[in-house]
C-alpha atoms as a PDB file:
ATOM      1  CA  UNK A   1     -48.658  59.119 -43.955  1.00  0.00           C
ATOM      2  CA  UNK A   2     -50.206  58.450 -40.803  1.00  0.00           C
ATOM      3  CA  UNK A   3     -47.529  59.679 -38.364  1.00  0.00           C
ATOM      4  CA  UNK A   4     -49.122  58.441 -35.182  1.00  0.00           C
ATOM      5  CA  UNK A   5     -48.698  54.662 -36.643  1.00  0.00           C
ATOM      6  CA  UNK A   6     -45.028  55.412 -37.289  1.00  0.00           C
ATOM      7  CA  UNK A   7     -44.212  56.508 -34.016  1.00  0.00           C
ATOM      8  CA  UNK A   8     -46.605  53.862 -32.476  1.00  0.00           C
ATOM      9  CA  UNK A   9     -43.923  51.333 -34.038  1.00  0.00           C
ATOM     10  CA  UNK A  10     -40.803  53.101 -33.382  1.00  0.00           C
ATOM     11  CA  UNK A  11     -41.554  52.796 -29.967  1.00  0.00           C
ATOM     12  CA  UNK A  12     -42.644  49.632 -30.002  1.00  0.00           C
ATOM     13  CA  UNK A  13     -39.187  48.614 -31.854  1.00  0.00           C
ATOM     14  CA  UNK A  14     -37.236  50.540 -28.698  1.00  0.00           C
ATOM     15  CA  UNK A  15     -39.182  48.583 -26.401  1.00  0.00           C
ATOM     16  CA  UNK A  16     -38.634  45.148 -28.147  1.00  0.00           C
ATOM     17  CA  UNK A  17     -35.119  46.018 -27.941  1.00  0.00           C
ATOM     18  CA  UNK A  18     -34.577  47.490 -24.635  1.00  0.00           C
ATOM     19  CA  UNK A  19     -36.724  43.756 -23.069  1.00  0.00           C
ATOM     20  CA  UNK A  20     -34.272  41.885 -25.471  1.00  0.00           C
ATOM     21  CA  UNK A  21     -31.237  43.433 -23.746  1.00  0.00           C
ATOM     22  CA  UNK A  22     -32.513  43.395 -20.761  1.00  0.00           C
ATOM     23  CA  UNK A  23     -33.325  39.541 -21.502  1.00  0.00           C
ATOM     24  CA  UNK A  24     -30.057  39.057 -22.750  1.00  0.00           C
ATOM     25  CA  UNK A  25     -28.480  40.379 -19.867  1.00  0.00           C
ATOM     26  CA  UNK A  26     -30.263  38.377 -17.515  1.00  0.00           C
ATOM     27  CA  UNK A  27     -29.053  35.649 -18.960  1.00  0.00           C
ATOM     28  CA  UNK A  28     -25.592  36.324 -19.080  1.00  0.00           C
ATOM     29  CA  UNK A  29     -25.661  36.829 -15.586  1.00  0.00           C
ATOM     30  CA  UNK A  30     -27.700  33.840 -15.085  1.00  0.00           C
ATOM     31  CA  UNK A  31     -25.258  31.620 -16.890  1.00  0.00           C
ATOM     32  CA  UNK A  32     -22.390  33.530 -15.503  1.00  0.00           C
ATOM     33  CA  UNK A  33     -23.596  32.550 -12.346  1.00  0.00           C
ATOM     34  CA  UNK A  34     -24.331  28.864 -13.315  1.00  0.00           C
ATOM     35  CA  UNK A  35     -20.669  28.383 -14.211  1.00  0.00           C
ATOM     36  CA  UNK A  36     -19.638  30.177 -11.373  1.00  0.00           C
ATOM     37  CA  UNK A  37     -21.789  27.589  -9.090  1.00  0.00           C
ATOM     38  CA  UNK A  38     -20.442  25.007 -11.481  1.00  0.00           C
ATOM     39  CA  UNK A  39     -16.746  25.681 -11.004  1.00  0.00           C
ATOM     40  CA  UNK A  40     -16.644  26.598  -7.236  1.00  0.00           C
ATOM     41  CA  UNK A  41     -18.414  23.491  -6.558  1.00  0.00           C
ATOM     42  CA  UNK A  42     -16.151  20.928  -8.608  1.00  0.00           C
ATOM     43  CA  UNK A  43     -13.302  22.858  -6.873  1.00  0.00           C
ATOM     44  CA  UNK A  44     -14.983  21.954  -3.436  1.00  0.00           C
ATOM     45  CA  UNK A  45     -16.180  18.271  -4.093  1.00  0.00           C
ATOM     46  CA  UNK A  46     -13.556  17.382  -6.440  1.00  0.00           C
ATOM     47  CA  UNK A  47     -10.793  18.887  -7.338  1.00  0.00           C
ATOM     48  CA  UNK A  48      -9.559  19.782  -3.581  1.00  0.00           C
ATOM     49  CA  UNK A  49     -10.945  16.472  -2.175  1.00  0.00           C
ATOM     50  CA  UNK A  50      -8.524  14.438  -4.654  1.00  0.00           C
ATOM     51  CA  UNK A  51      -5.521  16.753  -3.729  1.00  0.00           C
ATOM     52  CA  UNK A  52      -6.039  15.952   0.219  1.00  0.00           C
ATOM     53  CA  UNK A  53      -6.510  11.865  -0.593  1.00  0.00           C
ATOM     54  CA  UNK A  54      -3.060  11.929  -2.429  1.00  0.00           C
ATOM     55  CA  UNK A  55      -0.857  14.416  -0.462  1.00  0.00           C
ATOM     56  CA  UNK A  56      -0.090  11.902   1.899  1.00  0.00           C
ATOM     57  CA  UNK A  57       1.091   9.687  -1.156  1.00  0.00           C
ATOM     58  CA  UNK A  58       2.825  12.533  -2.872  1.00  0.00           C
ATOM     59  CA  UNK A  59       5.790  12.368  -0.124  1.00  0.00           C
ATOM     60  CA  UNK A  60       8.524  10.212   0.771  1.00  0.00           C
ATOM     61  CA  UNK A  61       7.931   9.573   4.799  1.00  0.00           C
ATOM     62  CA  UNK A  62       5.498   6.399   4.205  1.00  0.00           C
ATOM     63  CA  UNK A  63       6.956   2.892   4.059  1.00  0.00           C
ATOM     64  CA  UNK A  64       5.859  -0.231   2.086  1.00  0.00           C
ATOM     65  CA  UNK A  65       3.857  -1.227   4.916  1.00  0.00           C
ATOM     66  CA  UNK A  66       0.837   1.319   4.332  1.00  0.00           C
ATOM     67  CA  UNK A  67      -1.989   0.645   2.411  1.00  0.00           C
ATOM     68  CA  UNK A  68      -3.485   2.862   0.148  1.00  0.00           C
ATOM     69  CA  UNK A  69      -6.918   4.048   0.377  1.00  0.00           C
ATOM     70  CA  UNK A  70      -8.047   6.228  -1.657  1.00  0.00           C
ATOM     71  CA  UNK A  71     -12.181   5.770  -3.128  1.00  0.00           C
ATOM     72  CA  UNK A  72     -12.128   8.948  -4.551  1.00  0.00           C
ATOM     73  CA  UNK A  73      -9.555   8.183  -6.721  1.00  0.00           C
ATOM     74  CA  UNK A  74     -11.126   4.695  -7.577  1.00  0.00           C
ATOM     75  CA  UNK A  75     -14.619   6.200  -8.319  1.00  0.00           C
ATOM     76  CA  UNK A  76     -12.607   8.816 -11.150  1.00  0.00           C
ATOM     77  CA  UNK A  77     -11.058   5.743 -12.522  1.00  0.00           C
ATOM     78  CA  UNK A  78     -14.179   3.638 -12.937  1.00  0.00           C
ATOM     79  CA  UNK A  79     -16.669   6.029 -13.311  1.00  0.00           C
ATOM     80  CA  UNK A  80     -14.945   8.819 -15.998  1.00  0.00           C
ATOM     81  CA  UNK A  81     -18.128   9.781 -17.035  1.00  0.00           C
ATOM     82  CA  UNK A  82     -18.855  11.418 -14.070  1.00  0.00           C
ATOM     83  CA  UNK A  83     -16.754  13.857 -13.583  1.00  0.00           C
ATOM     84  CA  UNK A  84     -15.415  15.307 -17.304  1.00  0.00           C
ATOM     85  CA  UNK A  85     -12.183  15.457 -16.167  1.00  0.00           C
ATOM     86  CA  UNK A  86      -9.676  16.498 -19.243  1.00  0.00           C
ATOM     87  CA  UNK A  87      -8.524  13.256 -21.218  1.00  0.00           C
ATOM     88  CA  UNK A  88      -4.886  13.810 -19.914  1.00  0.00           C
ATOM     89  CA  UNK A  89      -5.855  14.401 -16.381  1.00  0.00           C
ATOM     90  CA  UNK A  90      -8.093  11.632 -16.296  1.00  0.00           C
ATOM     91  CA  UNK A  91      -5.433   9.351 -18.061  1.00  0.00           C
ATOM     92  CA  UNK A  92      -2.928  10.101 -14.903  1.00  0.00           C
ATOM     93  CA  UNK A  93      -5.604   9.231 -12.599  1.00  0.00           C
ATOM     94  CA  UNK A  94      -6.413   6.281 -14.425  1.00  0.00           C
ATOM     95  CA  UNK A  95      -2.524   5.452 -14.312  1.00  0.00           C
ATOM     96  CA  UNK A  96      -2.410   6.287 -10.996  1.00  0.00           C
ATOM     97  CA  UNK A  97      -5.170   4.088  -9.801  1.00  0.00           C
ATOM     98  CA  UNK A  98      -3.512   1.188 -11.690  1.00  0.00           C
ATOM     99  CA  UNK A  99      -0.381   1.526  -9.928  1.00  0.00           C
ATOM    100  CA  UNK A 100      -1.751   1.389  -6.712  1.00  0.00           C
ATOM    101  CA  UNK A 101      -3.753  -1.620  -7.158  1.00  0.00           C
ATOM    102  CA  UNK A 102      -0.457  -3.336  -8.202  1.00  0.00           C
ATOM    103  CA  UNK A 103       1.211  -2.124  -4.922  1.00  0.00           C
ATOM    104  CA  UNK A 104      -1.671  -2.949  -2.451  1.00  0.00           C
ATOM    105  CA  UNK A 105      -1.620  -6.489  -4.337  1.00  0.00           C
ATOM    106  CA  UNK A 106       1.909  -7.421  -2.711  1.00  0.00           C
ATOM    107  CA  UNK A 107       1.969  -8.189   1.032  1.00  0.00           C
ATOM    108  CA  UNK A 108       5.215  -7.756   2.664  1.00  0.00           C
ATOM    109  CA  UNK A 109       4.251  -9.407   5.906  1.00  0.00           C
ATOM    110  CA  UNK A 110       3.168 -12.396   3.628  1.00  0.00           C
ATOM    111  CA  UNK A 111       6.357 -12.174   1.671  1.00  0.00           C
ATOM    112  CA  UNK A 112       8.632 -11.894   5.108  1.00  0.00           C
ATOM    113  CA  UNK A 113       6.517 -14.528   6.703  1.00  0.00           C
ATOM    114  CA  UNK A 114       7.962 -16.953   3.859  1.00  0.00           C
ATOM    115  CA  UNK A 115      11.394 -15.974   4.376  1.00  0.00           C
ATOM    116  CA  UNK A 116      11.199 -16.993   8.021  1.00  0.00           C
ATOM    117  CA  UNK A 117       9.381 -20.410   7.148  1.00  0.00           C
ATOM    118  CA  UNK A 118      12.376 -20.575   4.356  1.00  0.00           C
ATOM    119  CA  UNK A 119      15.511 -19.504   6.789  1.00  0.00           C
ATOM    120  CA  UNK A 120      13.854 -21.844   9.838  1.00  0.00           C
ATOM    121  CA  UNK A 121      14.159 -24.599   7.499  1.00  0.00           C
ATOM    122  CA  UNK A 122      17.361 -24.346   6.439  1.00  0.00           C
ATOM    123  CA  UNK A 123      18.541 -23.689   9.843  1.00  0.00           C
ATOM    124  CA  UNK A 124      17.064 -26.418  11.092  1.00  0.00           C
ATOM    125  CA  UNK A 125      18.451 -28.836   9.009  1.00  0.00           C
ATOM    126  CA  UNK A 126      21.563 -27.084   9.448  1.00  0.00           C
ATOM    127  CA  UNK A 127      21.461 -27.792  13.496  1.00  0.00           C
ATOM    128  CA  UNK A 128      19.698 -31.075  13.487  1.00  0.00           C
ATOM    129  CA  UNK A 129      20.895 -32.201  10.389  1.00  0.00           C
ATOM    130  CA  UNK A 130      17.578 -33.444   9.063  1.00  0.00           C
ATOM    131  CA  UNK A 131      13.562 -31.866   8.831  1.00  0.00           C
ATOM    132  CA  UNK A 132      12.575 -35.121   8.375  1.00  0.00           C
ATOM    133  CA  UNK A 133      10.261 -36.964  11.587  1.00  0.00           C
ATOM    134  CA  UNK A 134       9.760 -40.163  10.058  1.00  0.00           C
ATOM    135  CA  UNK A 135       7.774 -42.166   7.590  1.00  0.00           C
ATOM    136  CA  UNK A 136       4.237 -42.747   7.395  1.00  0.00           C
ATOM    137  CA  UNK A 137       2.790 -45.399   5.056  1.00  0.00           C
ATOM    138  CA  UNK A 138      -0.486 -44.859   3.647  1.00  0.00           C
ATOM    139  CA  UNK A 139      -2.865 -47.148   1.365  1.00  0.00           C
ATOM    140  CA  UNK A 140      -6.001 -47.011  -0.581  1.00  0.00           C
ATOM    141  CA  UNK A 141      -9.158 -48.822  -1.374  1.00  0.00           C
ATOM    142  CA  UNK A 142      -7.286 -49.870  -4.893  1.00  0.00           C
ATOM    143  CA  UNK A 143      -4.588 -51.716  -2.932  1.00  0.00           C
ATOM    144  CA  UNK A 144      -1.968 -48.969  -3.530  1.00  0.00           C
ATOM    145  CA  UNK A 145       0.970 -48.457  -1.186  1.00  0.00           C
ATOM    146  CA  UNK A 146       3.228 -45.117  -0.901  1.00  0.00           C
ATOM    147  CA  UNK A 147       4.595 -43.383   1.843  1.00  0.00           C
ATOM    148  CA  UNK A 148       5.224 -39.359   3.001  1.00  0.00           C
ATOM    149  CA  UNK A 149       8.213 -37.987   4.827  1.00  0.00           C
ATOM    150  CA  UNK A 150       6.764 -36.373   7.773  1.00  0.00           C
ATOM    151  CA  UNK A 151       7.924 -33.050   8.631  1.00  0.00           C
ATOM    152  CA  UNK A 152       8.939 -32.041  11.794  1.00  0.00           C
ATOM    153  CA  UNK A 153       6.718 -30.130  13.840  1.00  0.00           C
ATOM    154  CA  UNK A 154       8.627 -26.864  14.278  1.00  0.00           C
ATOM    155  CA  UNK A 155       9.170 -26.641  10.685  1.00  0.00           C
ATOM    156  CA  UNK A 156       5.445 -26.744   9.869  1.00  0.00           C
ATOM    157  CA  UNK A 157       4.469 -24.146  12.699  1.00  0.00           C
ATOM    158  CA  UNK A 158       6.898 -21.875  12.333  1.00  0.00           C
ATOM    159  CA  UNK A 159       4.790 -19.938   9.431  1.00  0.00           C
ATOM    160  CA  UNK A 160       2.029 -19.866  12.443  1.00  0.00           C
ATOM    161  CA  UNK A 161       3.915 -18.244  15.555  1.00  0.00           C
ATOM    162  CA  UNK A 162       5.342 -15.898  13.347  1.00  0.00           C
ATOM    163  CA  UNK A 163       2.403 -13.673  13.827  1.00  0.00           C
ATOM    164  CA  UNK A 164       1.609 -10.328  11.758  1.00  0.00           C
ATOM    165  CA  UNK A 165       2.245  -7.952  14.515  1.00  0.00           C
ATOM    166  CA  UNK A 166       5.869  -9.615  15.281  1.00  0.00           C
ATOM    167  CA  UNK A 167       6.559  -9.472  11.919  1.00  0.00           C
ATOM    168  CA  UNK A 168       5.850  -5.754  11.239  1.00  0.00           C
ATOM    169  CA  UNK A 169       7.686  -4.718  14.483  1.00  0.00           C
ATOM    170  CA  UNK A 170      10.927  -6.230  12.852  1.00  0.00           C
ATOM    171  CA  UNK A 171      10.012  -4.607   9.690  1.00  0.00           C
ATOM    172  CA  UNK A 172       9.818  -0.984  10.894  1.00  0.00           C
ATOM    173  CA  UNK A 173      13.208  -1.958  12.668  1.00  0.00           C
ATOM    174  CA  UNK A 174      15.723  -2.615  10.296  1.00  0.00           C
ATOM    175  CA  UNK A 175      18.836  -1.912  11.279  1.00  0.00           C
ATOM    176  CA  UNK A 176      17.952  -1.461  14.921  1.00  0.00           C
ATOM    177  CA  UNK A 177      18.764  -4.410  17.006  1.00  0.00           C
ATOM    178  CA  UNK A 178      17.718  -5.264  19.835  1.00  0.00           C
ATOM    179  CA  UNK A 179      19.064  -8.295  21.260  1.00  0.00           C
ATOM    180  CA  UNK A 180      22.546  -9.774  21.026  1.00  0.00           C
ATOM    181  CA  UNK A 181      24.054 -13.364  21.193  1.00  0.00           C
ATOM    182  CA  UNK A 182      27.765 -14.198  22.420  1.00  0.00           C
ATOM    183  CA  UNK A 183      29.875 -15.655  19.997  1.00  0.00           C
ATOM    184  CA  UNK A 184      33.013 -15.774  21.571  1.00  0.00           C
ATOM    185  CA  UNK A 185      32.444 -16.360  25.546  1.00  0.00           C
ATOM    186  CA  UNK A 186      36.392 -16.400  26.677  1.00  0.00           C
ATOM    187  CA  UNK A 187      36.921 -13.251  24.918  1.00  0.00           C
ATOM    188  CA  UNK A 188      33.459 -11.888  25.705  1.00  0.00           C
ATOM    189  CA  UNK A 189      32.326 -10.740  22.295  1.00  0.00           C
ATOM    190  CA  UNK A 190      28.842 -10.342  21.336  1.00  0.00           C
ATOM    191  CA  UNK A 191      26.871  -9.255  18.509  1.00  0.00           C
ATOM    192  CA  UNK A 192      23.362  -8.288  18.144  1.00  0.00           C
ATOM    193  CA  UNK A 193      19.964  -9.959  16.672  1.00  0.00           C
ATOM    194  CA  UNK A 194      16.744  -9.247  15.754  1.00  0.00           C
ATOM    195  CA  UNK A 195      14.553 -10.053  19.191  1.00  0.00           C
ATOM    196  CA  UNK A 196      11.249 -10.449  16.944  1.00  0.00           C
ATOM    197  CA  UNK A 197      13.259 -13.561  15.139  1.00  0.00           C
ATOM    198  CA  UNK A 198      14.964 -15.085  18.128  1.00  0.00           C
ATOM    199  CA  UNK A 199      11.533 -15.152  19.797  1.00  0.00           C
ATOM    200  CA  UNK A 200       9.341 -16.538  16.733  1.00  0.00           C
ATOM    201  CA  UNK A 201      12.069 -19.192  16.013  1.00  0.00           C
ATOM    202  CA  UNK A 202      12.031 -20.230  19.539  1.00  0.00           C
ATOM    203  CA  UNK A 203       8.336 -20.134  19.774  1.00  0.00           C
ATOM    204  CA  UNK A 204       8.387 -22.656  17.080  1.00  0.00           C
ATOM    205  CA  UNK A 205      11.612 -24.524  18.535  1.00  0.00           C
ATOM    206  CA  UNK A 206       9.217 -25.394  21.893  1.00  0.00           C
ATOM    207  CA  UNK A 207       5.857 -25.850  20.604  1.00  0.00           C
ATOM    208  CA  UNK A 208       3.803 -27.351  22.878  1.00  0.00           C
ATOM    209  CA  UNK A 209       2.019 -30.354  21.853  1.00  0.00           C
ATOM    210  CA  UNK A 210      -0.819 -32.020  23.738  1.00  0.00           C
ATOM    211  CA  UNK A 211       0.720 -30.523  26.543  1.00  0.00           C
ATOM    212  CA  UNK A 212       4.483 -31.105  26.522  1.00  0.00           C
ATOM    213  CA  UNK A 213       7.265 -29.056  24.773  1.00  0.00           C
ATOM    214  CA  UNK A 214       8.073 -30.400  21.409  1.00  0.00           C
ATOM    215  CA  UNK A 215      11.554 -32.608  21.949  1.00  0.00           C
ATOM    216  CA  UNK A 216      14.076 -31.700  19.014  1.00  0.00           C
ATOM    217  CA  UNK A 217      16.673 -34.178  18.331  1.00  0.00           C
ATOM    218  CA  UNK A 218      20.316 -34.111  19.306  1.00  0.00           C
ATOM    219  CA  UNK A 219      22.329 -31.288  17.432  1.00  0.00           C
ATOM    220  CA  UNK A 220      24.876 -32.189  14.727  1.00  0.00           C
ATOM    221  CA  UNK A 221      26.853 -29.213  15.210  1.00  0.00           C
ATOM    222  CA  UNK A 222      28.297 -27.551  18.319  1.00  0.00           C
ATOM    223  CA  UNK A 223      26.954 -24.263  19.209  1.00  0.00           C
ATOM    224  CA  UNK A 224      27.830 -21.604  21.683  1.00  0.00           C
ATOM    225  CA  UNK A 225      24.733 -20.424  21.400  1.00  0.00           C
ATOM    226  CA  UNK A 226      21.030 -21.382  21.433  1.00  0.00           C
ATOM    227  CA  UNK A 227      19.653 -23.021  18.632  1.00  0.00           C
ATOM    228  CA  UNK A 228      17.230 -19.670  17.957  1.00  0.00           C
ATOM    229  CA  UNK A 229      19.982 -17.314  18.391  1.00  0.00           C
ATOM    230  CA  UNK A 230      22.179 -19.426  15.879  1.00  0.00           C
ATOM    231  CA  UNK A 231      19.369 -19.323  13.146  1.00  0.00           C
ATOM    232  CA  UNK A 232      18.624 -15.602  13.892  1.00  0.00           C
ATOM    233  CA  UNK A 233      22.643 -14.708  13.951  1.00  0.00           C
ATOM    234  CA  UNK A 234      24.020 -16.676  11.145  1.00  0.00           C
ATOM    235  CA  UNK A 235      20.724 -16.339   8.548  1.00  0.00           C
ATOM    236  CA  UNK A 236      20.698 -13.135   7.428  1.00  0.00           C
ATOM    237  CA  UNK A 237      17.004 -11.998   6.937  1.00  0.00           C
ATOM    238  CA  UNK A 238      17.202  -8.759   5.628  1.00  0.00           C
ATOM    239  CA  UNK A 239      19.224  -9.528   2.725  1.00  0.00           C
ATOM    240  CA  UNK A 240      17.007 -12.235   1.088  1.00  0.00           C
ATOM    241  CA  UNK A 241      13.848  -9.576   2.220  1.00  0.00           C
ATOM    242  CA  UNK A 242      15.163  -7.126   0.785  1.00  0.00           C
ATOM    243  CA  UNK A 243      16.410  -8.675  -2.300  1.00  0.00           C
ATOM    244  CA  UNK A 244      13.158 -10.231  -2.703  1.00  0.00           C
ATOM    245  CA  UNK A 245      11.561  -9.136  -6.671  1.00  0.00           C
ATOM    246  CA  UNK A 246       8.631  -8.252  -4.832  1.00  0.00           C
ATOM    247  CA  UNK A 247       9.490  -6.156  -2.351  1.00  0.00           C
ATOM    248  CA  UNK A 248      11.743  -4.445  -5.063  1.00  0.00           C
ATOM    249  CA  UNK A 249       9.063  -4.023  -7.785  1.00  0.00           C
ATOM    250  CA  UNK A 250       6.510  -3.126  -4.588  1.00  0.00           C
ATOM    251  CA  UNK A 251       9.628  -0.042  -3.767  1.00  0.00           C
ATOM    252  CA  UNK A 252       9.311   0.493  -6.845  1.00  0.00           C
ATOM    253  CA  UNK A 253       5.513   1.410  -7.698  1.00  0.00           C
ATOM    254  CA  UNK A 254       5.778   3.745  -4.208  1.00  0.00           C
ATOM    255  CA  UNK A 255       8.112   5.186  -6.562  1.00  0.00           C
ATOM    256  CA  UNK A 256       5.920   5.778  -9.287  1.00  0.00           C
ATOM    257  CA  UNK A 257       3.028   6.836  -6.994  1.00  0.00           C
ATOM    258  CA  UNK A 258       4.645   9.462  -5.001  1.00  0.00           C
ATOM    259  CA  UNK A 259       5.989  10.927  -8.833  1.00  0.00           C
ATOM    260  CA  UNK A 260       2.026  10.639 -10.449  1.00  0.00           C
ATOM    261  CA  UNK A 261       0.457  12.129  -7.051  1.00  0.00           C
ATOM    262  CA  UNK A 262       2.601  15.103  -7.582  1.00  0.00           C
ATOM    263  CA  UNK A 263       1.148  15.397 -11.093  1.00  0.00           C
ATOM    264  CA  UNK A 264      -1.751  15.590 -10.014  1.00  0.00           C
ATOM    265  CA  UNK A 265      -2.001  17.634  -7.140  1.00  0.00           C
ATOM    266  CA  UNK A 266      -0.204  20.032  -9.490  1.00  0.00           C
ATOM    267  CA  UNK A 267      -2.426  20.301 -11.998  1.00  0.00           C
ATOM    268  CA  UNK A 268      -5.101  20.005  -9.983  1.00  0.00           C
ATOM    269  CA  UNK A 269      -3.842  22.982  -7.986  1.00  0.00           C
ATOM    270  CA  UNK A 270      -3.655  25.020 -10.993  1.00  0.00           C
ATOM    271  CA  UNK A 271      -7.535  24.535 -11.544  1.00  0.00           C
ATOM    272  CA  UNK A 272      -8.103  25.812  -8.277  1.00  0.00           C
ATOM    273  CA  UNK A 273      -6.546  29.131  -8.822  1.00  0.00           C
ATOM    274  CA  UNK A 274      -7.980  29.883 -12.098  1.00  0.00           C
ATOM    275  CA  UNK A 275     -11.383  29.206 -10.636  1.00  0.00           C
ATOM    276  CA  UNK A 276     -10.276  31.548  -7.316  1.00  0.00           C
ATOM    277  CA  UNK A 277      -9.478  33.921  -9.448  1.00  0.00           C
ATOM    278  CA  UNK A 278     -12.387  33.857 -11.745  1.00  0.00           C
ATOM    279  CA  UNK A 279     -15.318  33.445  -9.274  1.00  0.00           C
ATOM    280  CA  UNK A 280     -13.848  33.730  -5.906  1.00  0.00           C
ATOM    281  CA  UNK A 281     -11.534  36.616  -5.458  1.00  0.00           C
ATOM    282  CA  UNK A 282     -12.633  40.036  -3.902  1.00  0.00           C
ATOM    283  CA  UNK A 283     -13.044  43.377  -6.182  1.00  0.00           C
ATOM    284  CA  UNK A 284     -11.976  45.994  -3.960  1.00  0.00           C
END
């Protein structure tokens, strides 16, 4: 038995296993490591980048008015793939995401703007007992005949002076008036109006065309008032705005995004402190 040979391998055994330990150690730590770069950095590009796009969403002091804006969210939506997120997280996102594109899709100003056309024309009618210019006769090359009620100008313009900016100024003031009319001028009572209607209704009431104020026909009715104060007084605006299936089902998606934010932020929140606490927290 050649003894030198045994030992020769023993030790070469030791050392095998001693550089595979080693080796296996090294990459423990080198994986350990790699997750720990992994984790800290999804916490830092992701996870806490999504929580500060939604925490404005996940309250209750924003209105209808605001647009949401949020890419990071979009890009998780569209582009899953990219980011591994857990099927249930990434479903809420995905929900989330669909729920604001709904809400962004219905325009209040547009929606108010209509209202206005819609009460100017009935009140209108109501004060000058007709919309209705006159007739106009047309023909074609055929020999056909027919003829078009024209409108009256106010009533076609009115969707025009009733400009975005007026519009949103009444709709961050309901319930705050700020002009009044007098109904009652022996007794002296008065009541109060929206300013931002009075003044697109009577923007519209004395359009200027080529250079002269618009001439509206005799009133049918007596008023006490003027003929803009009348329509903003006696038409009550907020009631068919807010009453509107739109602007109900657009309250309504806020709603559901202020409820899925939360959710979110929540969970993602929770991923945050596990990986703090994993990789991030100081061994004293």
């Amino acid at each position: 038995m050649d003894w030198n040979i045994i030992w020769s391998d023993v030790i070469s055994g030791t050392i095998l296993l001693i550089i595979g330990g080693v080796g296996g150690w090294f990459a423990g730590v080198i994986k350990g490591k790699k997750e720990s770069s992994t984790a800290i950095e999804r916490k830092n590009e992701i996870y806490q980048p999504l929580i500060n796009e939604l925490k404005k969403y996940s309250q209750f002091d924003w209105d209808i008015q605001e647009i949401i804006k949020a890419e990071l969210l979009k890009e998780i939506a569209n582009n899953a793939y990219k980011f591994g997120f857990p099927d249930e997280l990434q479903k809420k996102c995905n929900d989330l995401y669909q729920l604001i594109e709904g809400y962004n899709n219905i325009n209040p100003v547009r929606i108010a703007r209509s209202i206005i056309e819609d009460i100017f024309t009935d009140g209108y009618k109501a004060i000058y007992g007709s919309i209705v210019d006159g007739i106009s006769y047309h023909s074609d090359r055929d020999g056909n005949e027919w003829e078009v009620e024209e409108i009256v100008e106010p009533v076609k313009i009115v969707g025009e002076v009733a400009d975005e900016k007026t519009i949103k100024s009444l709709l961050n003031n309901e319930g705050m008036y700020s002009d009044e009319v007098c109904i009652d001028y022996e007794n002296g009572l008065f009541e109060p109006i929206y300013s931002q209607l009075k003044c697109i209704y009577a923007s519209a009431l004395n359009v200027i065309i080529d250079g002269e104020r618009y001439k509206n026909r005799t009133p049918v009715i007596e008023m006490q008032m003027l003929p803009e104060e009348y329509i903003a007084y006696y038409y009550d605006f907020f009631k068919k705005y807010n009453d509107n299936e739109k602007i109900k089902q657009k309250y309504k998606l806020r709603e559901e995004i202020i409820y899925t934010s939360q959710a979110i932020i929540e969970e993602l929140k929770d991923r945050i402190d596990k990986i703090v606490r994993i990789y991030e927290v100081e061994k004293v």
